[in-house]
Each structure stands twice: as C-alpha cells, then as structure tokens.
PDB file of N, CA and C in Angstrom:
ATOM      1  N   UNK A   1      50.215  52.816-130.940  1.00  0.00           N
ATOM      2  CA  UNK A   1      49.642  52.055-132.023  1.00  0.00           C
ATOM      3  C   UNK A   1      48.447  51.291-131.458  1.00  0.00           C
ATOM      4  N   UNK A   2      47.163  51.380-132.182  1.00  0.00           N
ATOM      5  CA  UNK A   2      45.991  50.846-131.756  1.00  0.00           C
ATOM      6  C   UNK A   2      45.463  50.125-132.914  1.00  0.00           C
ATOM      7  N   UNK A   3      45.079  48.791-132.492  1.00  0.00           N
ATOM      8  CA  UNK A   3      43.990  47.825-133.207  1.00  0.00           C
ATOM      9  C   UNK A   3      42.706  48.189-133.040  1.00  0.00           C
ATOM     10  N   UNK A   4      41.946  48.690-134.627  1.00  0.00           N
ATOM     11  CA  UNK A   4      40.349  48.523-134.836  1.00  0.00           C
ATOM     12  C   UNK A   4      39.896  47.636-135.256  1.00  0.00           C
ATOM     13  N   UNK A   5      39.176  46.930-134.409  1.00  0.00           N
ATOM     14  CA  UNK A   5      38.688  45.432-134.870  1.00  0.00           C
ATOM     15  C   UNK A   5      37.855  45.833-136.298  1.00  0.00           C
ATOM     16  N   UNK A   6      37.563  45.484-137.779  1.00  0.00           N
ATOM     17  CA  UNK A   6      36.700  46.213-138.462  1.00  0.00           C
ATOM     18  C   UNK A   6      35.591  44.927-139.307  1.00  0.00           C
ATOM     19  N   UNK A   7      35.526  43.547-138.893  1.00  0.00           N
ATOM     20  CA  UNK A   7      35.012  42.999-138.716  1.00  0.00           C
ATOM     21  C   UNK A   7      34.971  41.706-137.685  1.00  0.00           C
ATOM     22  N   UNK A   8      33.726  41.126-138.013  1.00  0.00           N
ATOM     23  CA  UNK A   8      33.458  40.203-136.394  1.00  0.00           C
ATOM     24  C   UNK A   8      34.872  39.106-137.301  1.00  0.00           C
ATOM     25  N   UNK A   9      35.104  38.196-135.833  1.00  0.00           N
ATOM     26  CA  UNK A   9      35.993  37.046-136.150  1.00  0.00           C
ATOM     27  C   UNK A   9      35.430  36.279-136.650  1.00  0.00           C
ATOM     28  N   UNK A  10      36.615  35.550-137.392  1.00  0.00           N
ATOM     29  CA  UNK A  10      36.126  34.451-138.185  1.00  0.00           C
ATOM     30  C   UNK A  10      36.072  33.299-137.507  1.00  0.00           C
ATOM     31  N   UNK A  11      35.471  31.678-138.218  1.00  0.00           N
ATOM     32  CA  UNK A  11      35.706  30.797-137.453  1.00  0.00           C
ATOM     33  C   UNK A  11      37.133  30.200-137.319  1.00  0.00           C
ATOM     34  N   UNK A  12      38.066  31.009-137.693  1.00  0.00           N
ATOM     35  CA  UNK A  12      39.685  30.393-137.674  1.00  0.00           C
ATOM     36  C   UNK A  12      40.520  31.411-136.096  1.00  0.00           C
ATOM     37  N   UNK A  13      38.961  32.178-135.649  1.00  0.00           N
ATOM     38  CA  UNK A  13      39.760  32.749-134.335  1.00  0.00           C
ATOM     39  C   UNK A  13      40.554  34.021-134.875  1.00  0.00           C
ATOM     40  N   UNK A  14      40.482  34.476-136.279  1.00  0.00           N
ATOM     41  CA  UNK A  14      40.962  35.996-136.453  1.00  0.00           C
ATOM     42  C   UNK A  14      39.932  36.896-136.945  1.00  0.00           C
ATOM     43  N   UNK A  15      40.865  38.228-137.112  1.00  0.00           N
ATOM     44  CA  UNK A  15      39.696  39.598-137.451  1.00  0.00           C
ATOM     45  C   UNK A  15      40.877  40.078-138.069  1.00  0.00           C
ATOM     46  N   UNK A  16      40.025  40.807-139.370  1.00  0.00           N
ATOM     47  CA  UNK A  16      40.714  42.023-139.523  1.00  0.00           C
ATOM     48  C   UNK A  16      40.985  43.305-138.816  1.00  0.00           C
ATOM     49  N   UNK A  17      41.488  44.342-138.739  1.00  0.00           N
ATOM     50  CA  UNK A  17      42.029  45.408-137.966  1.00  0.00           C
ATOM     51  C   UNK A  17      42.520  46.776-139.047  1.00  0.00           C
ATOM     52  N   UNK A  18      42.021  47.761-138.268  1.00  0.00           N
ATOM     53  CA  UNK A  18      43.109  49.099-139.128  1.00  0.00           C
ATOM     54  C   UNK A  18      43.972  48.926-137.866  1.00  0.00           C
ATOM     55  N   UNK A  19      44.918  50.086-138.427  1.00  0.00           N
ATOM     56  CA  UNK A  19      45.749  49.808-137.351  1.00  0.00           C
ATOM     57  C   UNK A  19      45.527  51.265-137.323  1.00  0.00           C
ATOM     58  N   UNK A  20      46.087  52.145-136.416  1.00  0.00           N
ATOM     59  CA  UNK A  20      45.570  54.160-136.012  1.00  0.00           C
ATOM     60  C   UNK A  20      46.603  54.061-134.886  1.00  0.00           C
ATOM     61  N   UNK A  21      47.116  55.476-135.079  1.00  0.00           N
ATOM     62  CA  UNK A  21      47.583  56.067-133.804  1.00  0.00           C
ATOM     63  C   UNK A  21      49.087  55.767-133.905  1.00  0.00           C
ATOM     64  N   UNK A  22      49.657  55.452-134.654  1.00  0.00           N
ATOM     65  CA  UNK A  22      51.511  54.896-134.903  1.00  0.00           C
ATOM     66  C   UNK A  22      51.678  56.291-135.183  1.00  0.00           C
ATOM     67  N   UNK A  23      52.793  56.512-134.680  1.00  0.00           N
ATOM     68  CA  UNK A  23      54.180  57.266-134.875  1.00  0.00           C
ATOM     69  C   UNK A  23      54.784  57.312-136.306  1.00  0.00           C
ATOM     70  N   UNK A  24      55.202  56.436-137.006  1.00  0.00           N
ATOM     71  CA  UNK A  24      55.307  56.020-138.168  1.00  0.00           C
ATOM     72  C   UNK A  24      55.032  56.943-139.182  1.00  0.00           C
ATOM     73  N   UNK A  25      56.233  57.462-140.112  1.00  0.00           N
ATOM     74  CA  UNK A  25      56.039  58.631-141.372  1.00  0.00           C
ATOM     75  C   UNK A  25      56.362  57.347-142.794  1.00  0.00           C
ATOM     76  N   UNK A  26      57.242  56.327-142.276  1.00  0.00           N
ATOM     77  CA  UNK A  26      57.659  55.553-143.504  1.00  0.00           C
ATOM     78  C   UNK A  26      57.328  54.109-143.152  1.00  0.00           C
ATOM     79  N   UNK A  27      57.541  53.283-144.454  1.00  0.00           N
ATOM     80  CA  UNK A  27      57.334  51.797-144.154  1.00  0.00           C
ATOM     81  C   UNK A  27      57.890  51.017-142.854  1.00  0.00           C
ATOM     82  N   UNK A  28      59.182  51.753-143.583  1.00  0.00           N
ATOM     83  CA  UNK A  28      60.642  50.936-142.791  1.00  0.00           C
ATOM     84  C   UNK A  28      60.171  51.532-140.846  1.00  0.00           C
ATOM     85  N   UNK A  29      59.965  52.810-140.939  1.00  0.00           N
ATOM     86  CA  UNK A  29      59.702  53.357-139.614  1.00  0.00           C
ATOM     87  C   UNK A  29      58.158  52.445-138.796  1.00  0.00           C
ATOM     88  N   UNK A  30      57.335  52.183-139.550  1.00  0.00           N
ATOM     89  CA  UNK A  30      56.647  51.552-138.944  1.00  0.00           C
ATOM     90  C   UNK A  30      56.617  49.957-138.991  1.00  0.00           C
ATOM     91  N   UNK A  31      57.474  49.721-139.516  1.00  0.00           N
ATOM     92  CA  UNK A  31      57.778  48.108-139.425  1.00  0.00           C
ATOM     93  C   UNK A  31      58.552  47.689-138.019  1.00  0.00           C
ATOM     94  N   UNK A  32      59.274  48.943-137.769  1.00  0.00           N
ATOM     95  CA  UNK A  32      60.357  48.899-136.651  1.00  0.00           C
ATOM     96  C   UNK A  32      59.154  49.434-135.133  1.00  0.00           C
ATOM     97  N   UNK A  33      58.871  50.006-135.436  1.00  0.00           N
ATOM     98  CA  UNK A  33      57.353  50.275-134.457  1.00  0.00           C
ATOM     99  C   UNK A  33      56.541  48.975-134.171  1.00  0.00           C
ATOM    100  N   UNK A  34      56.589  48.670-135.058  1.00  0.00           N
ATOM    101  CA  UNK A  34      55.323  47.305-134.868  1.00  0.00           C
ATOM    102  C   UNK A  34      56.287  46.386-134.304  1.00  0.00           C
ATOM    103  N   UNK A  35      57.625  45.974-134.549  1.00  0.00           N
ATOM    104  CA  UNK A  35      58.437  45.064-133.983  1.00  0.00           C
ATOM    105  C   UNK A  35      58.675  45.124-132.872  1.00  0.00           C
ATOM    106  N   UNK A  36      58.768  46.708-131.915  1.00  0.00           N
ATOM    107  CA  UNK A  36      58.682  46.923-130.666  1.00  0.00           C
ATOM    108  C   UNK A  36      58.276  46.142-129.958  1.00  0.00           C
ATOM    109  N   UNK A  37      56.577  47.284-130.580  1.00  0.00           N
ATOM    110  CA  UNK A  37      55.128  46.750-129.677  1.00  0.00           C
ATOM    111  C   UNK A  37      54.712  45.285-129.675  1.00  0.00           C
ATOM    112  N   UNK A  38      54.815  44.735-130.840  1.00  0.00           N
ATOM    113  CA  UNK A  38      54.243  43.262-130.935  1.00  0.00           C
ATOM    114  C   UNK A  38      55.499  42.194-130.795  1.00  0.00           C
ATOM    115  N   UNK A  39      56.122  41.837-130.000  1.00  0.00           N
ATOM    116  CA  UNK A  39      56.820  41.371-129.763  1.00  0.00           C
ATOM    117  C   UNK A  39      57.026  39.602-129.599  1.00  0.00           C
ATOM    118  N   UNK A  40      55.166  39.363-129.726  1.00  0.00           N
ATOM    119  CA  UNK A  40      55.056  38.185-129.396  1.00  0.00           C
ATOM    120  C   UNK A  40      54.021  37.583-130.153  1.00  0.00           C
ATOM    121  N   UNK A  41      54.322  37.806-131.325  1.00  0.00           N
ATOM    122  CA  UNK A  41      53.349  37.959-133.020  1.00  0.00           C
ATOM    123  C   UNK A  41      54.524  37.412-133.792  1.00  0.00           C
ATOM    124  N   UNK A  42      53.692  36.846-135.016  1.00  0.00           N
ATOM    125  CA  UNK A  42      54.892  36.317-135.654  1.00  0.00           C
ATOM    126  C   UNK A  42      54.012  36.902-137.249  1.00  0.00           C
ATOM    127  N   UNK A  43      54.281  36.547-138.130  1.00  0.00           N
ATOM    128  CA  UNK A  43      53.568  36.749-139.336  1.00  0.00           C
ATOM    129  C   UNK A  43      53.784  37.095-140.425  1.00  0.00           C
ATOM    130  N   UNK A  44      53.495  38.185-142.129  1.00  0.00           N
ATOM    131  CA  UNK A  44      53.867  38.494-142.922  1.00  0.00           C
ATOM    132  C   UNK A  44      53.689  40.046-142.779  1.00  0.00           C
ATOM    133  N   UNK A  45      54.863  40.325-143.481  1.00  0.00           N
ATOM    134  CA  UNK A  45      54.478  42.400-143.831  1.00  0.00           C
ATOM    135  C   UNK A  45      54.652  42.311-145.135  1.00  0.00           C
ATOM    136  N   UNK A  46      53.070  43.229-145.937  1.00  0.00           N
ATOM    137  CA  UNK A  46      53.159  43.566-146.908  1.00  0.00           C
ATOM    138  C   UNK A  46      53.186  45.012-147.910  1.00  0.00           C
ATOM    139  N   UNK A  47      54.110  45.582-148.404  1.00  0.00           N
ATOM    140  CA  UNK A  47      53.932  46.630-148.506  1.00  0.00           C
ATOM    141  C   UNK A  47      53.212  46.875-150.015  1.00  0.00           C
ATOM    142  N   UNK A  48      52.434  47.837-149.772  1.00  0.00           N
ATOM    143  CA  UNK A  48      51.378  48.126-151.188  1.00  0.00           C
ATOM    144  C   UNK A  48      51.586  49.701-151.905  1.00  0.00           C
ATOM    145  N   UNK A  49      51.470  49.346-152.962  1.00  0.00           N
ATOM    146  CA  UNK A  49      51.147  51.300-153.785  1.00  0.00           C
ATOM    147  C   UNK A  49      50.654  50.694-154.641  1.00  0.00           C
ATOM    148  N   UNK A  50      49.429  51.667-155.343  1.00  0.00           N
ATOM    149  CA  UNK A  50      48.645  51.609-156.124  1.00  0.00           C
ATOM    150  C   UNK A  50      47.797  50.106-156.636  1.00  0.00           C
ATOM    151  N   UNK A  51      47.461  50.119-155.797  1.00  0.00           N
ATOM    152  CA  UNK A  51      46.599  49.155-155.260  1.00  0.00           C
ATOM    153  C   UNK A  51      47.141  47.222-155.697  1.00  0.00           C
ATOM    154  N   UNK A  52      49.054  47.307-155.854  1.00  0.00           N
ATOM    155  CA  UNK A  52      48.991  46.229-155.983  1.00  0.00           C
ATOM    156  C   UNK A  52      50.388  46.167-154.778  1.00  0.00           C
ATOM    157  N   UNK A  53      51.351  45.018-154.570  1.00  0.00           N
ATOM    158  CA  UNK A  53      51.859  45.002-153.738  1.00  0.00           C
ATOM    159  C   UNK A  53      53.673  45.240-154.175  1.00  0.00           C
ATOM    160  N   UNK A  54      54.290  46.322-153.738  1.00  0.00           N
ATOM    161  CA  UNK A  54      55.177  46.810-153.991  1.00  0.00           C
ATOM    162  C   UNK A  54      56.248  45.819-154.028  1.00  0.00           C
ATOM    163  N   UNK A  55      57.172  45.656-155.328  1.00  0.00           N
ATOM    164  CA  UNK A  55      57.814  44.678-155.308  1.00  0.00           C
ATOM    165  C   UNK A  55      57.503  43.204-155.900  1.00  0.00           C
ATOM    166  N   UNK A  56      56.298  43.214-155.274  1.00  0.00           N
ATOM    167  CA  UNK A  56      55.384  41.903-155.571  1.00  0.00           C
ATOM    168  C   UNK A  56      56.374  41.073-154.444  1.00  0.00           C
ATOM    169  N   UNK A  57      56.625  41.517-153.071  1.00  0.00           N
ATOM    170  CA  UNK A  57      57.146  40.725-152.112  1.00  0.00           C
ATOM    171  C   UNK A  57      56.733  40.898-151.058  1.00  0.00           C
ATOM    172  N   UNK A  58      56.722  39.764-149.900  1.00  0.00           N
ATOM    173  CA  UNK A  58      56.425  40.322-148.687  1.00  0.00           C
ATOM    174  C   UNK A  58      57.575  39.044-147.650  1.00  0.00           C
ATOM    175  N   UNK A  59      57.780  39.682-146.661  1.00  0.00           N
ATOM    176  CA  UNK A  59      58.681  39.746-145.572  1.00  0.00           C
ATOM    177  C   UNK A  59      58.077  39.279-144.183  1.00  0.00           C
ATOM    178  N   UNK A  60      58.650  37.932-143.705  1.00  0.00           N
ATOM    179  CA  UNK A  60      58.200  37.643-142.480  1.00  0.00           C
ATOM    180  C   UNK A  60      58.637  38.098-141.315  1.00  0.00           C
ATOM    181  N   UNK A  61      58.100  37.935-139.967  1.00  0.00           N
ATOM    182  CA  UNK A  61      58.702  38.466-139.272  1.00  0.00           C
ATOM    183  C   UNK A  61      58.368  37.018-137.712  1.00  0.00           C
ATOM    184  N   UNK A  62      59.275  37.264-136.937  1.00  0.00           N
ATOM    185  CA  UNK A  62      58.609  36.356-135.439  1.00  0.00           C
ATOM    186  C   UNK A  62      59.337  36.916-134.126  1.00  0.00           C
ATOM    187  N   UNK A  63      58.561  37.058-133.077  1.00  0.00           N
ATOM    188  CA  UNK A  63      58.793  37.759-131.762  1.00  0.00           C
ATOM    189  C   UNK A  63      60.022  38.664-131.935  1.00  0.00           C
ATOM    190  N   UNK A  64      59.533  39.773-132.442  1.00  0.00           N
ATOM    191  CA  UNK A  64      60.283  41.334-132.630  1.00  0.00           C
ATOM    192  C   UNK A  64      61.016  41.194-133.419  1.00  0.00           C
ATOM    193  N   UNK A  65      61.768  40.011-134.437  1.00  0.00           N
ATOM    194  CA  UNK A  65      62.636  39.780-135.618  1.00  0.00           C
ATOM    195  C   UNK A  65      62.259  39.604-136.910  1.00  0.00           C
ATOM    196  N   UNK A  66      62.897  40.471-137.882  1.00  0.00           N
ATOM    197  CA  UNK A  66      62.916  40.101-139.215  1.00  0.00           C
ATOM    198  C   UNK A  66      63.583  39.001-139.301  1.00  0.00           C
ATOM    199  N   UNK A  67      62.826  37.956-140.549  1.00  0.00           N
ATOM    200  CA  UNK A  67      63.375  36.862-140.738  1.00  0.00           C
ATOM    201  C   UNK A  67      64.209  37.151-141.954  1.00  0.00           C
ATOM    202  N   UNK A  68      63.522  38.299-142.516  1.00  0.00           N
ATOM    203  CA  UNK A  68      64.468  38.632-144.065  1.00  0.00           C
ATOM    204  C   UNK A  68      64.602  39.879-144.271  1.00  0.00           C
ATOM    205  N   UNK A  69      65.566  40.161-144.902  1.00  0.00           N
ATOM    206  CA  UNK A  69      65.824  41.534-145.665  1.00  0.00           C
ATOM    207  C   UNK A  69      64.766  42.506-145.531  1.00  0.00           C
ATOM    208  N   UNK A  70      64.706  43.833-145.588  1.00  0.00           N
ATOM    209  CA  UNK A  70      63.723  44.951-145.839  1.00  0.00           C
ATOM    210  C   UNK A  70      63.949  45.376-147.432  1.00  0.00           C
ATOM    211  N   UNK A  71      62.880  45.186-148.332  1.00  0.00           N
ATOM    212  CA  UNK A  71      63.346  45.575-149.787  1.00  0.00           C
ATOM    213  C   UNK A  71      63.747  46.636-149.657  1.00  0.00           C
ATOM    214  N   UNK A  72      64.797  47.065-150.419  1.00  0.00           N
ATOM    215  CA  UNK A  72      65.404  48.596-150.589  1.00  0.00           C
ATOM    216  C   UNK A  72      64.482  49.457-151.454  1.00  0.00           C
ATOM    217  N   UNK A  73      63.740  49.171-152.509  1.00  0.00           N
ATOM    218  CA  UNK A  73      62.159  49.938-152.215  1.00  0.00           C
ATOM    219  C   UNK A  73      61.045  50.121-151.337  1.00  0.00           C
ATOM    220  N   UNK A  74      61.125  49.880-150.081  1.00  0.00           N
ATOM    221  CA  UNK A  74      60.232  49.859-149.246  1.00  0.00           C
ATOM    222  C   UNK A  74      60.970  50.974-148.486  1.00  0.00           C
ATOM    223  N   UNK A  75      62.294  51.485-148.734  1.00  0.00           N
ATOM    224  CA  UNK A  75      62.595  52.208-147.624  1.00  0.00           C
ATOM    225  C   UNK A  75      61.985  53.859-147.251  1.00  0.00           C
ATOM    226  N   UNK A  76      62.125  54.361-148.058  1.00  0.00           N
ATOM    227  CA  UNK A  76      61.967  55.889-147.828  1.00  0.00           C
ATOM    228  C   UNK A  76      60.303  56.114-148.328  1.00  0.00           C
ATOM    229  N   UNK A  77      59.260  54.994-148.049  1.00  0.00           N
ATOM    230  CA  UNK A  77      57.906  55.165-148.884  1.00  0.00           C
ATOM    231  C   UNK A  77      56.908  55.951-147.557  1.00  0.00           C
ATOM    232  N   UNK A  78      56.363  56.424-147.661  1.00  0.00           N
ATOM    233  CA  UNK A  78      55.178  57.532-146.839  1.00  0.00           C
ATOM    234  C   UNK A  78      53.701  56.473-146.528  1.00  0.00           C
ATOM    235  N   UNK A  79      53.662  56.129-145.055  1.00  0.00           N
ATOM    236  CA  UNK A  79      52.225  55.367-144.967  1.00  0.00           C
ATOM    237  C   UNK A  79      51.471  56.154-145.351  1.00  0.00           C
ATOM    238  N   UNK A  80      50.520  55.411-145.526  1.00  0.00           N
ATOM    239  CA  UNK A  80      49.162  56.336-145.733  1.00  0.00           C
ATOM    240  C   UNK A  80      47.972  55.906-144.992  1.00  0.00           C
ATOM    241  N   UNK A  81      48.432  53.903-144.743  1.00  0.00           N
ATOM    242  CA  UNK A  81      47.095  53.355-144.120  1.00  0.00           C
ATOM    243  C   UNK A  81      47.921  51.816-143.801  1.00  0.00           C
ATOM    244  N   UNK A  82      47.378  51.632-143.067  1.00  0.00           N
ATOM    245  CA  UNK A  82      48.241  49.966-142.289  1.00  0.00           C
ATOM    246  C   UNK A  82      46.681  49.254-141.739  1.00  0.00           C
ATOM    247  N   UNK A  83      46.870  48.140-142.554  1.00  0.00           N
ATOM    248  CA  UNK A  83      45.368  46.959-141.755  1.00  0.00           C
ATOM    249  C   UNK A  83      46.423  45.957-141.412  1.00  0.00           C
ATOM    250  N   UNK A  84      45.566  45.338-140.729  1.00  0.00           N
ATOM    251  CA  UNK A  84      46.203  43.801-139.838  1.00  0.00           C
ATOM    252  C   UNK A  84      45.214  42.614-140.352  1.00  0.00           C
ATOM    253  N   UNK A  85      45.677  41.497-140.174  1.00  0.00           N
ATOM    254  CA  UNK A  85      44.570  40.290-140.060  1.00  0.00           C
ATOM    255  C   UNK A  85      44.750  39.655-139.179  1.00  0.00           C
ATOM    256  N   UNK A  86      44.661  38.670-138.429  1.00  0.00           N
ATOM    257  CA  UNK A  86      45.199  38.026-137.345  1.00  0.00           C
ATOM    258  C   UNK A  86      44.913  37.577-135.979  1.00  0.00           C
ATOM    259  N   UNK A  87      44.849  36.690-135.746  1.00  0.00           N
ATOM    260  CA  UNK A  87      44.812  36.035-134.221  1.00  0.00           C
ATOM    261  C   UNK A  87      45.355  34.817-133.581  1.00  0.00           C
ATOM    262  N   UNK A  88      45.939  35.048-132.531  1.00  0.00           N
ATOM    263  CA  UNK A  88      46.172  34.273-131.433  1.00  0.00           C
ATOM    264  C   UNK A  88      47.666  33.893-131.926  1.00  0.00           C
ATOM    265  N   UNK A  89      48.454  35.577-132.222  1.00  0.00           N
ATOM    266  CA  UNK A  89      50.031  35.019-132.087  1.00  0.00           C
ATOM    267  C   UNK A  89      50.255  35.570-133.600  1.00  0.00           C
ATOM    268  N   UNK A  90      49.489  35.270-134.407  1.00  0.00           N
ATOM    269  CA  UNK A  90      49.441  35.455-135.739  1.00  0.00           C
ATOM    270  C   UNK A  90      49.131  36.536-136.108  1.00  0.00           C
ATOM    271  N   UNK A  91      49.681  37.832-137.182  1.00  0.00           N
ATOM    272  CA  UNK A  91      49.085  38.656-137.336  1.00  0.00           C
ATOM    273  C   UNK A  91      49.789  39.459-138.402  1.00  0.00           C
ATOM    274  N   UNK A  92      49.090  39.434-139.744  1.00  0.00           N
ATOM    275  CA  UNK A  92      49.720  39.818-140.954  1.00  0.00           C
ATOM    276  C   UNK A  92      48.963  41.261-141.079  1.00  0.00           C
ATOM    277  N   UNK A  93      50.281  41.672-141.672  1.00  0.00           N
ATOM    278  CA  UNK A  93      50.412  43.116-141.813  1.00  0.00           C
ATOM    279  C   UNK A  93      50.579  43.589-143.527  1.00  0.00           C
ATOM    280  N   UNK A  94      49.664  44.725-143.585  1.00  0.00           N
ATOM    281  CA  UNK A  94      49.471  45.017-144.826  1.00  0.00           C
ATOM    282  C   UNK A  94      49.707  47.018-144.987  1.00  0.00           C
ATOM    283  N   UNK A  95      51.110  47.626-145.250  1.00  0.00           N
ATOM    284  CA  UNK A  95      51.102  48.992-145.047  1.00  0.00           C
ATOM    285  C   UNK A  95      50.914  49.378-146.418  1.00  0.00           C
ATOM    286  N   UNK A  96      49.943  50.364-146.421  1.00  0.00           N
ATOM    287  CA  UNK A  96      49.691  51.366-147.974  1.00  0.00           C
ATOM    288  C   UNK A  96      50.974  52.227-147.411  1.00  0.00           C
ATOM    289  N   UNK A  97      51.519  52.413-148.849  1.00  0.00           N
ATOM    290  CA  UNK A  97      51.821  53.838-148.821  1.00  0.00           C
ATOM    291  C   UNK A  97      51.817  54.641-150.230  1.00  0.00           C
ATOM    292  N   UNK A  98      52.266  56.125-150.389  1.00  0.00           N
ATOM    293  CA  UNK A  98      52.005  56.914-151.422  1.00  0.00           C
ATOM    294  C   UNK A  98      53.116  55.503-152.540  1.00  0.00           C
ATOM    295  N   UNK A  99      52.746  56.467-153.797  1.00  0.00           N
ATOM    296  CA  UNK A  99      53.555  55.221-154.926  1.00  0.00           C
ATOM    297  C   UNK A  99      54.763  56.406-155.430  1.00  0.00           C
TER     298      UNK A  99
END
C-alpha cells in the first residue's frame, strides 16, 4: 500500500493522498490492510457509493484498532478507489466502492 501525495500541504501540516498498490478486493479487506500497515495513525474510515457516503456512517479507528463496529453493509462491497487526508498521526480514510 502506497501514499500519493495529490496536493501540496496545508497550513494544518496535512495533504491529501490516493492511496495505490493494496491488496484489497473489499472494504472490510482493506480496512484490515490499512490496520496492519498503519499502526500508528489514528482517524476516521469512510465508506462511499455513488457519490454519497454508504450508510451515511463512518467508523474510527487508533493504533491498528477499531473503535466501533464494521457496518454490515460495508462488508462484501468491491473498492474501486481509496484517498487519505492526513498528517502527523492523523489520517482519514475515504474507500469508493462499486454501489
């Protein structure tokens, strides 16, 4: 899993990011990927279809732990595209997938 920085930082010390190169076929599969690797990130995951946010919920997470539940619609959904925002510990997560 690789961070593309896709603009300059802001003055709050973050950037947005795509994220490229995950393993990851489903939400749930790359939520558990990212919990691996980032282990020392804390932040929000949001999952999206059709261009609004699935559920209308999102899910925190801090050093490799869910703080809450995984919606049981988020489970079996197909990425399509994952951006990040985030810096210095902080780093919110935003996964498309098909609807």
């Amino acid at each position: 899993m690789r961070f593309i920085q896709t603009h300059s930082m802001g003055s709050d010390c973050t950037a947005p990011y795509d994220i490229v190169d995950y393993q990851a076929k489903t939400a749930v599969e790359f939520i558990n990927e990212m919990l691996q690797q980032c282990k020392s990130e804390w932040g929000d995951i949001e999952v999206w279809a059709n261009n609004k946010p699935l559920d209308y919920k999102h899910i925190n997470y801090k050093r490799g732990e869910l703080l809450e539940e995984i919606p049981d619609a988020w489970q079996y959904k197909e990425v399509t595209k994952v951006i990040a925002s985030g810096g210095w510990g902080n780093m919110d997560y935003r996964i498309y997938v098909k609807a």
